[in-house]
Protein backbone atom coordinates (compact mmCIF):
# COMPACT_ATOMS: atom_id res chain seq x y z
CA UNK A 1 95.03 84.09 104.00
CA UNK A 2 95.72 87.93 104.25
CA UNK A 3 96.12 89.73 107.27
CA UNK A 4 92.90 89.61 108.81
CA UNK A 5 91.55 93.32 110.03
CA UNK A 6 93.23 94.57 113.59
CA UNK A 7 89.27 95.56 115.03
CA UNK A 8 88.29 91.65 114.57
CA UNK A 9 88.36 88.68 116.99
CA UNK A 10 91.08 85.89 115.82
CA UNK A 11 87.89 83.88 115.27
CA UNK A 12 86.27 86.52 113.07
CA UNK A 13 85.61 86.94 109.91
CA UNK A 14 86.10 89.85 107.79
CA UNK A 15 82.21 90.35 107.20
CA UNK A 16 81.72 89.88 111.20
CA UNK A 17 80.08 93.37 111.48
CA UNK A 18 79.18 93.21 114.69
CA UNK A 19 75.60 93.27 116.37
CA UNK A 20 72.50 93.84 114.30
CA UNK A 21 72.04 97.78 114.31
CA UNK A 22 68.30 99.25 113.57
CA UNK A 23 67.39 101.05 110.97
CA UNK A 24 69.29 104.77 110.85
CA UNK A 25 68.04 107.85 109.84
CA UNK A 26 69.81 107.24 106.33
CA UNK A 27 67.02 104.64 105.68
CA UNK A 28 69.12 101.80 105.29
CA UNK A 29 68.55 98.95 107.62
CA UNK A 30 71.25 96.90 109.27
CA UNK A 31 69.34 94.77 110.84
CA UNK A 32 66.70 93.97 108.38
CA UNK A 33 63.65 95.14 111.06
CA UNK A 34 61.51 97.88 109.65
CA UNK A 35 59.37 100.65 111.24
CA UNK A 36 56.77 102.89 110.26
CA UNK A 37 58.38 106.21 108.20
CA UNK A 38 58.28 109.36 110.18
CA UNK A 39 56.44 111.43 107.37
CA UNK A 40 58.99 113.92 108.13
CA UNK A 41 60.21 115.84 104.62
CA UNK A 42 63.62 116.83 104.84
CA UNK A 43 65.95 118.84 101.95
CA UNK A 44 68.94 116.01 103.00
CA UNK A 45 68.12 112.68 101.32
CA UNK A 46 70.77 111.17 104.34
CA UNK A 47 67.93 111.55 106.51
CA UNK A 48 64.64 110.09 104.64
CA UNK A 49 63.74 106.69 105.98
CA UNK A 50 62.57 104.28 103.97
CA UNK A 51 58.86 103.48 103.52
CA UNK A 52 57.58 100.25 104.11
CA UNK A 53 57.51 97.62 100.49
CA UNK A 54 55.98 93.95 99.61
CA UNK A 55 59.15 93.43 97.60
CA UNK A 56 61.04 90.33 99.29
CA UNK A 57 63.73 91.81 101.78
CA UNK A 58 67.08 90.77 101.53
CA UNK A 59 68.38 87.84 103.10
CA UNK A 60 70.78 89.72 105.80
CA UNK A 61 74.00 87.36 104.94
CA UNK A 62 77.49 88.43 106.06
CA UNK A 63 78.57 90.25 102.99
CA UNK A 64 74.91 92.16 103.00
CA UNK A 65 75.42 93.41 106.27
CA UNK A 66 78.85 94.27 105.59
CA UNK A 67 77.29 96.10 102.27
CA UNK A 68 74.89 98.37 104.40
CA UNK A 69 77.72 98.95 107.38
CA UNK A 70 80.06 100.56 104.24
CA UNK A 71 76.83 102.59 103.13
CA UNK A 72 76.26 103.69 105.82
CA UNK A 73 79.35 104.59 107.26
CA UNK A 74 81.49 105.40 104.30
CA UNK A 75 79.78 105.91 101.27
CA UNK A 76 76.32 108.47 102.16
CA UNK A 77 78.85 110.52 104.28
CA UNK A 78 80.91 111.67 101.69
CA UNK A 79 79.11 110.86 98.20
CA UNK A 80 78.21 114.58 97.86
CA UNK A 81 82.30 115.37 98.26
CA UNK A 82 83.53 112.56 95.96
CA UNK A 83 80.91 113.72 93.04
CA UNK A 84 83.06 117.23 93.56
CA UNK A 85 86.47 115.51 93.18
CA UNK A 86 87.95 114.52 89.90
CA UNK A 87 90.13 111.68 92.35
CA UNK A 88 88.69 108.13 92.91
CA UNK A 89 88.55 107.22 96.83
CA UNK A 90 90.68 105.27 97.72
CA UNK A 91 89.88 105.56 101.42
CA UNK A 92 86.59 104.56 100.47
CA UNK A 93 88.11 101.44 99.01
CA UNK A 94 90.11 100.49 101.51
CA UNK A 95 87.19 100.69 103.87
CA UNK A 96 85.74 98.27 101.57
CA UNK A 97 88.56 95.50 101.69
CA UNK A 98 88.27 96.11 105.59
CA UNK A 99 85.10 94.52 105.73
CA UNK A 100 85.70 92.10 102.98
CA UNK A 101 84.05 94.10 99.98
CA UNK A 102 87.00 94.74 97.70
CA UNK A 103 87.97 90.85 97.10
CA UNK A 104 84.67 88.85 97.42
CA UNK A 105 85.79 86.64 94.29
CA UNK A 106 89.28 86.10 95.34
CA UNK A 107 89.97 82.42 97.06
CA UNK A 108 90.41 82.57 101.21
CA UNK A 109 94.40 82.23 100.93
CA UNK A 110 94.47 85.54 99.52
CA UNK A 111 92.48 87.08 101.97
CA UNK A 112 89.12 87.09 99.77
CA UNK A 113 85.52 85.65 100.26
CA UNK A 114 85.67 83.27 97.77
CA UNK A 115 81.87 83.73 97.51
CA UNK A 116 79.82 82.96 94.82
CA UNK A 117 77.06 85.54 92.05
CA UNK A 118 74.61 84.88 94.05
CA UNK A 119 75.86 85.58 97.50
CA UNK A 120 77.40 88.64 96.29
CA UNK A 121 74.73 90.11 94.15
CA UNK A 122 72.35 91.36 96.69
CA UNK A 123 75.23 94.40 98.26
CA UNK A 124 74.53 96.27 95.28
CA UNK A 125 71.46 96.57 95.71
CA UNK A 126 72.57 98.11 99.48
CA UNK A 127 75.22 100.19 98.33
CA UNK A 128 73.46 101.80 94.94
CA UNK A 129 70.82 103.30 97.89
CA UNK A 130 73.79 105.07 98.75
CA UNK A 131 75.70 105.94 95.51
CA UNK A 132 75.46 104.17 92.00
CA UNK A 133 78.23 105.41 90.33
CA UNK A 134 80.15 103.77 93.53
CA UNK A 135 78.65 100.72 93.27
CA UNK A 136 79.77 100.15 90.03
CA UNK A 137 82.96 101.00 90.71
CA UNK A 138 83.70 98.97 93.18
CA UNK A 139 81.74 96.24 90.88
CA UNK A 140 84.63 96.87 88.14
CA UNK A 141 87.63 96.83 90.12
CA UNK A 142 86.22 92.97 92.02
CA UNK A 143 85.83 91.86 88.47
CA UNK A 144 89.40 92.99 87.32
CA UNK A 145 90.52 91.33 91.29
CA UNK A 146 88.84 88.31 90.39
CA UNK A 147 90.90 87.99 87.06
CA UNK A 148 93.66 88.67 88.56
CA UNK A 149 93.26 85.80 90.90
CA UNK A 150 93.73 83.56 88.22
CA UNK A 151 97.39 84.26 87.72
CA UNK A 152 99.71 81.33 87.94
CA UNK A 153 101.21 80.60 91.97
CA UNK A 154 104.64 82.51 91.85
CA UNK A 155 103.84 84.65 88.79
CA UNK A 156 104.18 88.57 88.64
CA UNK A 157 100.97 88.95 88.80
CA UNK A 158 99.73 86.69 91.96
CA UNK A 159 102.33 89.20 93.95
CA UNK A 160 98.82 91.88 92.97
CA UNK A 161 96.21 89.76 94.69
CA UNK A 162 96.32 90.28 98.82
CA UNK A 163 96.81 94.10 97.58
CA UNK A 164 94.00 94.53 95.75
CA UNK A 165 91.90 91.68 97.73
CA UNK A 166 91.89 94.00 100.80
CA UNK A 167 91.27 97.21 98.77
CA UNK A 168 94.85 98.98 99.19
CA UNK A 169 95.65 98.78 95.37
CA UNK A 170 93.07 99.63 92.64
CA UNK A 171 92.48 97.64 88.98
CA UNK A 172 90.52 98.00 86.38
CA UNK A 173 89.37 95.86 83.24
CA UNK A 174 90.07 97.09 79.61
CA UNK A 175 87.82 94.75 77.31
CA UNK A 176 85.91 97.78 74.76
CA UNK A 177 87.58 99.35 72.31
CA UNK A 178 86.68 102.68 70.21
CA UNK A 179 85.45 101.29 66.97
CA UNK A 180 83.93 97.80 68.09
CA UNK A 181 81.83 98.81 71.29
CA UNK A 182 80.27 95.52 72.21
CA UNK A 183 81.22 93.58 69.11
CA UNK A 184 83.98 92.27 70.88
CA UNK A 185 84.92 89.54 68.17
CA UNK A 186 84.60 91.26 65.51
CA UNK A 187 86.64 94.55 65.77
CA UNK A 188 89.28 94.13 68.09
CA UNK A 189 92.53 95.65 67.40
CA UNK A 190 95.07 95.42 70.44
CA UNK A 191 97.46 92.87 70.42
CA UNK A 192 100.27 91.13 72.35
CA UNK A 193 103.09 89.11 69.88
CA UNK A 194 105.52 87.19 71.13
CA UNK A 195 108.91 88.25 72.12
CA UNK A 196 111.45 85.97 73.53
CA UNK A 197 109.86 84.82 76.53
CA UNK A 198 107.51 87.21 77.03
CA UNK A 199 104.58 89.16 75.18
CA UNK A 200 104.06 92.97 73.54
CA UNK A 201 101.41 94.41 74.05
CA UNK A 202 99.94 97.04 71.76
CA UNK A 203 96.74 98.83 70.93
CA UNK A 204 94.35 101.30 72.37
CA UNK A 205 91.31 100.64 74.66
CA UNK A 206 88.48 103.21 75.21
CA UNK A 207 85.72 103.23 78.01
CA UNK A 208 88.52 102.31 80.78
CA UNK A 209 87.23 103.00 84.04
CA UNK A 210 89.75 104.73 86.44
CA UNK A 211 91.97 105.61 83.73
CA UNK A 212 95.18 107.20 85.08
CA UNK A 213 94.11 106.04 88.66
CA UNK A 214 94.21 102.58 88.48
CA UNK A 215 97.38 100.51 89.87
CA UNK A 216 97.10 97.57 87.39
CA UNK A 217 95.06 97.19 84.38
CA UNK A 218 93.27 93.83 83.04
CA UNK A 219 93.43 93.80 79.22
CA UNK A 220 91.56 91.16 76.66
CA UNK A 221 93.98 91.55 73.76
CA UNK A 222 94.53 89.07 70.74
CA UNK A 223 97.31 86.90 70.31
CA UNK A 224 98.17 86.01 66.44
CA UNK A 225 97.16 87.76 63.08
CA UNK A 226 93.04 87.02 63.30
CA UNK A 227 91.16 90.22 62.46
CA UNK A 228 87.93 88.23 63.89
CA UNK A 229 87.53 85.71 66.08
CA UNK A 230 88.14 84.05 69.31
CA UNK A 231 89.93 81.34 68.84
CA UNK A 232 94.02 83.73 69.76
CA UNK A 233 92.12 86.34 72.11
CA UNK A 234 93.92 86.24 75.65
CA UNK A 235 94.11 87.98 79.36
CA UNK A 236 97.08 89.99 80.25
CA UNK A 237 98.19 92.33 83.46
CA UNK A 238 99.45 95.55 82.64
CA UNK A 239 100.87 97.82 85.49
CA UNK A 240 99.93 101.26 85.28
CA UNK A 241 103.62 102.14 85.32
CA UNK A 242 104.93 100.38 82.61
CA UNK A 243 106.75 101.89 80.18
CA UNK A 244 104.86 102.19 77.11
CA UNK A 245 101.62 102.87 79.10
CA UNK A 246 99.76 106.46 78.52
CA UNK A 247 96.48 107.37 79.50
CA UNK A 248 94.21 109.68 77.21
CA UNK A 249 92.14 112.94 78.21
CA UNK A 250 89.69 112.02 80.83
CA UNK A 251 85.94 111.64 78.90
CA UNK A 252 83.51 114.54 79.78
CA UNK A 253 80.44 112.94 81.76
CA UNK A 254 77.14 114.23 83.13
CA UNK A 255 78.31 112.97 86.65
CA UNK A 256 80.21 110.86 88.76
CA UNK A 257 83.48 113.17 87.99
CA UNK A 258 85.79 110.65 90.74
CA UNK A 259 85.48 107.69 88.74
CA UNK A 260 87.61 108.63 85.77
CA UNK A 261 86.95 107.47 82.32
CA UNK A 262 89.72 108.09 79.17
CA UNK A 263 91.32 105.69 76.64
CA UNK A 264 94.41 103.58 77.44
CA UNK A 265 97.12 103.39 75.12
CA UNK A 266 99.62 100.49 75.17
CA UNK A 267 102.98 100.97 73.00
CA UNK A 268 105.10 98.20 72.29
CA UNK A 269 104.54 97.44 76.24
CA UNK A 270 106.31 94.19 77.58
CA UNK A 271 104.87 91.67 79.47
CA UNK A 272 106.74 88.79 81.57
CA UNK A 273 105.23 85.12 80.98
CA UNK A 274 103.31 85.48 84.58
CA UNK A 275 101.59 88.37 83.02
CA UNK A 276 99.22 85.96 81.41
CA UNK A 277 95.99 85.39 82.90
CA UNK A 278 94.72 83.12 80.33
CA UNK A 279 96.21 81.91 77.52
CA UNK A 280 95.44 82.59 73.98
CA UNK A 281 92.24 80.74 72.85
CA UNK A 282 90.78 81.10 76.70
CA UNK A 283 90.74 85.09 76.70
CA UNK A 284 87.68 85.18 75.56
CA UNK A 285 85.31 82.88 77.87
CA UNK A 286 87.05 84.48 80.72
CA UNK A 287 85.70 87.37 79.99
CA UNK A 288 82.40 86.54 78.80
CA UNK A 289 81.69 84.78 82.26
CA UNK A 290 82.83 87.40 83.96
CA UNK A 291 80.29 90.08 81.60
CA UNK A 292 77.14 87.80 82.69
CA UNK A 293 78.03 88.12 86.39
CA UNK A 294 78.51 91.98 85.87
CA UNK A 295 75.24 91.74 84.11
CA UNK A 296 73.54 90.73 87.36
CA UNK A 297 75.59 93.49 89.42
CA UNK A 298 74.18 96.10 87.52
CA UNK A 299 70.78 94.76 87.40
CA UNK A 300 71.14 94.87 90.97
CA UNK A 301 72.45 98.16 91.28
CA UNK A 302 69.56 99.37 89.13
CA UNK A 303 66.97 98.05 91.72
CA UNK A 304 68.75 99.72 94.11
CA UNK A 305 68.26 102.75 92.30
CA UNK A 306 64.47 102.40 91.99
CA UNK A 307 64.03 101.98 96.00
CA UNK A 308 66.50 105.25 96.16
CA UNK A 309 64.14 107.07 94.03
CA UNK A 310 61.34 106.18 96.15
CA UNK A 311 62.79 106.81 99.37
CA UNK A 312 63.49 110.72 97.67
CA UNK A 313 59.93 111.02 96.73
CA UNK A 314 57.64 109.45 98.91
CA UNK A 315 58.48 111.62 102.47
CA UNK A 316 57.73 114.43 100.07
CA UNK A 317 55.09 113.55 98.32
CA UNK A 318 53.38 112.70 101.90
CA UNK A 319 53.79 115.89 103.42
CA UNK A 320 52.39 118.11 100.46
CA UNK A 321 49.10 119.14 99.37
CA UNK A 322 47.78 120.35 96.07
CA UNK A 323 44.20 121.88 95.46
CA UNK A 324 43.10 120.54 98.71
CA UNK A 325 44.15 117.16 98.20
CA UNK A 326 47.52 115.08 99.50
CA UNK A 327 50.01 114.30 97.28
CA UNK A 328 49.49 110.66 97.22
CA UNK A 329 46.08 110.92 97.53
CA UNK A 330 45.74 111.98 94.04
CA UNK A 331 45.88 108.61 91.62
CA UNK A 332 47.95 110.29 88.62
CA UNK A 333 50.66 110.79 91.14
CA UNK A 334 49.94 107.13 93.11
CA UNK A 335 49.71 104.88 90.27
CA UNK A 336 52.83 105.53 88.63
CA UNK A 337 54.52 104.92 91.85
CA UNK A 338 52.95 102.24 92.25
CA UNK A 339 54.78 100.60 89.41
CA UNK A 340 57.56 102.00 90.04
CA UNK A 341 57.63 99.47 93.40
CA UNK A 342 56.09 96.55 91.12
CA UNK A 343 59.13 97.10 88.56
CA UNK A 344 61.65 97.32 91.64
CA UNK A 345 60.05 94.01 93.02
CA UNK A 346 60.66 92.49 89.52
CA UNK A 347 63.68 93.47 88.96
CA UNK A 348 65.09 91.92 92.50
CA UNK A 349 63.55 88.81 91.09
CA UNK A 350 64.98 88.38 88.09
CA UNK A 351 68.50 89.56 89.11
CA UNK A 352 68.55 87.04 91.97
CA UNK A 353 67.09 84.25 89.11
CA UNK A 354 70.27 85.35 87.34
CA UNK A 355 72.66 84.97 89.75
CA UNK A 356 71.55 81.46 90.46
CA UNK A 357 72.11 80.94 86.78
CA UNK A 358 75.41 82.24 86.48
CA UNK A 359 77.87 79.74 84.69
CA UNK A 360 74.92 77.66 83.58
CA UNK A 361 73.75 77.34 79.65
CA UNK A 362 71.24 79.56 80.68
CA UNK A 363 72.75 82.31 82.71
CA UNK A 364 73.77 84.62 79.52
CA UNK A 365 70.02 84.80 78.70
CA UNK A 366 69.03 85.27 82.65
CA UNK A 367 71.41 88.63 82.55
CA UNK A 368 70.56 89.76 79.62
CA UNK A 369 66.99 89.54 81.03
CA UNK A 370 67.83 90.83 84.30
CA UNK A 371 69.79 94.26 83.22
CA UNK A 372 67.60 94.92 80.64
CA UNK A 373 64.71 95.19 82.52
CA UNK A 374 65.78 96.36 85.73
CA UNK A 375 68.24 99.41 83.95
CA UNK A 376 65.01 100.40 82.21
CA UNK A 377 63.21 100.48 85.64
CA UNK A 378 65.47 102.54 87.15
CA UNK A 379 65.42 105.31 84.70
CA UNK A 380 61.86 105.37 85.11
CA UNK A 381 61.60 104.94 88.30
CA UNK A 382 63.58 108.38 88.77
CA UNK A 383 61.65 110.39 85.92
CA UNK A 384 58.62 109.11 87.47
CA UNK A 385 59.80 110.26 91.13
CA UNK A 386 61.09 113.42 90.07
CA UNK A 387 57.43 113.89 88.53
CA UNK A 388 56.15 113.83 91.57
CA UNK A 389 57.76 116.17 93.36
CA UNK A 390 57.50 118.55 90.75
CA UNK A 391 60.40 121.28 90.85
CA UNK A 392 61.78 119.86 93.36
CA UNK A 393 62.60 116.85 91.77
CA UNK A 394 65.49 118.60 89.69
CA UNK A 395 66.94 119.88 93.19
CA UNK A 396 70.47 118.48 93.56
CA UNK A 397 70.09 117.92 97.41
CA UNK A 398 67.09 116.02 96.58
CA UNK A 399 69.14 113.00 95.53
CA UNK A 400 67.15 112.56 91.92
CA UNK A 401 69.23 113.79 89.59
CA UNK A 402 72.19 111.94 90.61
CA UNK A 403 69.63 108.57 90.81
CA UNK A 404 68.70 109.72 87.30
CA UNK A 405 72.14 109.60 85.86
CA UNK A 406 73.19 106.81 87.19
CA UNK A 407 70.53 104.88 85.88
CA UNK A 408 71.41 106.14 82.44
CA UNK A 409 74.94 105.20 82.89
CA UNK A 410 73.93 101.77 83.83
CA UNK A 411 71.56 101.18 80.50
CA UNK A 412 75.23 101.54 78.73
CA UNK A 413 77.39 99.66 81.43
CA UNK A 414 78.53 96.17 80.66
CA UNK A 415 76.33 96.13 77.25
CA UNK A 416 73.96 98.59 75.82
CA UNK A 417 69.81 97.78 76.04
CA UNK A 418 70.02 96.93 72.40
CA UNK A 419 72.46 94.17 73.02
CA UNK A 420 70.72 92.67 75.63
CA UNK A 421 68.03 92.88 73.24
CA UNK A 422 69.76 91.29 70.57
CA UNK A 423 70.77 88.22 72.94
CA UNK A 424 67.24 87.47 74.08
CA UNK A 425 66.09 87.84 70.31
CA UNK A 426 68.46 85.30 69.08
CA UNK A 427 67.00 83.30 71.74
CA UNK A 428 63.71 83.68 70.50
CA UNK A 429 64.83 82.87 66.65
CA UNK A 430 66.32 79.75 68.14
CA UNK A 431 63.47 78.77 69.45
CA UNK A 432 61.58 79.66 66.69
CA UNK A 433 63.63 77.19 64.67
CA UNK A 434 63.26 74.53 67.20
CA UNK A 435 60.48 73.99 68.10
């Protein structure tokens, strides 16, 4: 296992956080216990506590608590900075793999968790209450850890795993490419031919997510002459300072400026045999397992989202009055947030059904489910908030438009709706056919 963290007992683990701590004035509990909100408006979301929900609370596992202790602590601190900065934090990340957040896939003798979709699933949730542009990225780079972790014992590419495991290297996964989008099959162009004993590796990927910040780079890439197909589509490392490796202008987005976005171009780049991370004819399910669990992380992050956009409007929305009336008091501001807690109840549901699913025959579907209707539910959920506060709901130190984005981003990330769409309507036509 790696070097365990110098602040923990030698019978610790890495998600041993310490005592349970009450609820903070940034809303997020660490211990799980709740109190009655102060009513207290504020103009810094940091300090809005949360207000009491129905929804089923989260079962306050290891890697949850660890979740909130790196919201807390690290992320709501300096969120506001990092959305400034055009640089990915890496301190942040580090922080994570402290408390065993940045290699919850990896097996134990690399110094990971080793945990399972389900047991992870809930921390975004925790840390999209924070930031949910961070959540995701820290989503990404365990996904391109985790398929990393499959390289061969002795290969050039286990010697990545401990360093990215405890958060002091950063990868990311290159699967999209410019013309295709999600029709992965059917229009991808990058390719890796043999040479001697080893591969080239050439093509260009779009969408890559800390482009020209990330250490290594996991790349789905075919293997023989197919156009379409499967059946030669592979896994291969690339390190960001190989020679042939050159990163594109950075993309313009709305937000979330530190987690950088650009093609990657590969040129006639060589790869050693322990490069491989799954052969040709395996690339593929590799990565589509891996797309269904992300499918659950963002639904997860969404919900988070929806509670976020609550916790902005509700302190507010209880301290006002218009035409001699309260805020809340008035049902054309109540009933819409009202559904906005039924849909973030819902959408915890169904992402936790999908995590139990994941690697099952019906897991795809579950996700597909799950981020469709929880990404949906946080868009509205921050259009509905922002309603409610009226002007203020466009303020930037009112937290929505930030919520608001991200939720957008997230309706793209790891599949657009219309894809998840597509999924659960093939499902139905199955059926149809069936039955």
């Amino acid at each position: 296992m790696g070097n365990r963290p110098a602040h923990l007992s030698p019978g610790a683990s890495a998600l041993d956080v310490g005592a349970p701590v009450d609820k903070d004035d940034t809303g997020i509990s660490l211990s799980g216990r709740r109190r009655k909100p102060s009513g207290r408006r504020t103009s810094d979301l940091r300090k809005v506590t949360s207000m009491p929900t129905a929804a089923p609370t989260l079962t306050e596992t290891p890697i949850v608590e660890a979740a909130r202790v790196h919201a807390r602590d690290t992320v709501l601190p300096a969120a506001d900075a990092w959305h400034r900065s055009d640089v990915f934090p890496r301190d942040a990340l580090r922080a994570a793999g402290e408390l065993g957040l940045a290699g919850y896939y990896v097996p134990r003798r690399y110094g990971g968790q080793d945990l399972s979709c389900a047991d992870v699933a809930p921390i975004f949730e925790v840390l999209s209450q924070a930031d949910g542009f961070y959540a995701l990225c820290l989503s990404v780079h365990n996904f391109a850890t985790r398929a990393v972790s499959l390289a061969s014992p002795g290969s050039s590419a286990e010697a990545w795993i401990e360093e990215l495991a405890a958060g002091r290297a950063l990868a990311g996964i290159l699967i999209t490419e410019e013309s295709g989008g999600s029709d992965v099959a059917g229009q991808m162009t990058t390719r890796a031919v043999r040479d001697g004993s080893g591969w080239r590796l050439s093509g260009t990927k779009a969408w890559a997510t800390f482009a020209g910040q990330a250490d290594v780079y996991v790349v789905l890439c075919r293997s023989g002459d197919a156009t379409t197909g499967t059946d030669d589509m592979m896994v291969v490392l690339v390190q960001a300072d190989d020679s042939g490796v050159t990163v594109g202008p950075v993309y313009e987005k709305s937000s979330a400026s530190f987690m950088p976005v650009a093609d990657v171009v590969f040129d006639d780049v060589h790869l050693d045999e322990g490069r491989v991370l799954a052969l040709p004819g395996q690339g593929f399910a590799a990565v589509m397992a891996t797309l269904d669990m992300a499918r659950v992380h963002v639904a997860s992050g969404a919900t988070g989202l929806c509670t976020a956009a609550l916790r902005a409007a509700l302190p507010d929305a209880a301290g006002r009055r218009l035409f001699g009336s309260g805020l809340l008091e008035l049902q054309g501001n109540l009933f819409p947030l009202a559904d906005v807690e039924t849909n973030a109840h819902a959408s915890r549901l169904m992402y936790r059904h999908a995590a139990e699913l994941v690697g099952t025959r019906e897991g795809a579907l579950a996700a597909a489910h799950a981020k469709r209707f929880a990404t949906d539910a946080a868009v509205d959920a921050a259009v509905v908030c922002a309603r409610v506060m009226g002007a203020r709901g466009i303020r930037t130190d009112r937290g929505l438009p930030r919520i608001l984005a991200g939720a957008q981003f997230l309706t793209m990330a790891d599949g657009a709706q219309n894809v998840q769409r597509l999924l659960i309507g093939r499902d139905l036509v199955r059926r149809a056919r069936t039955s």
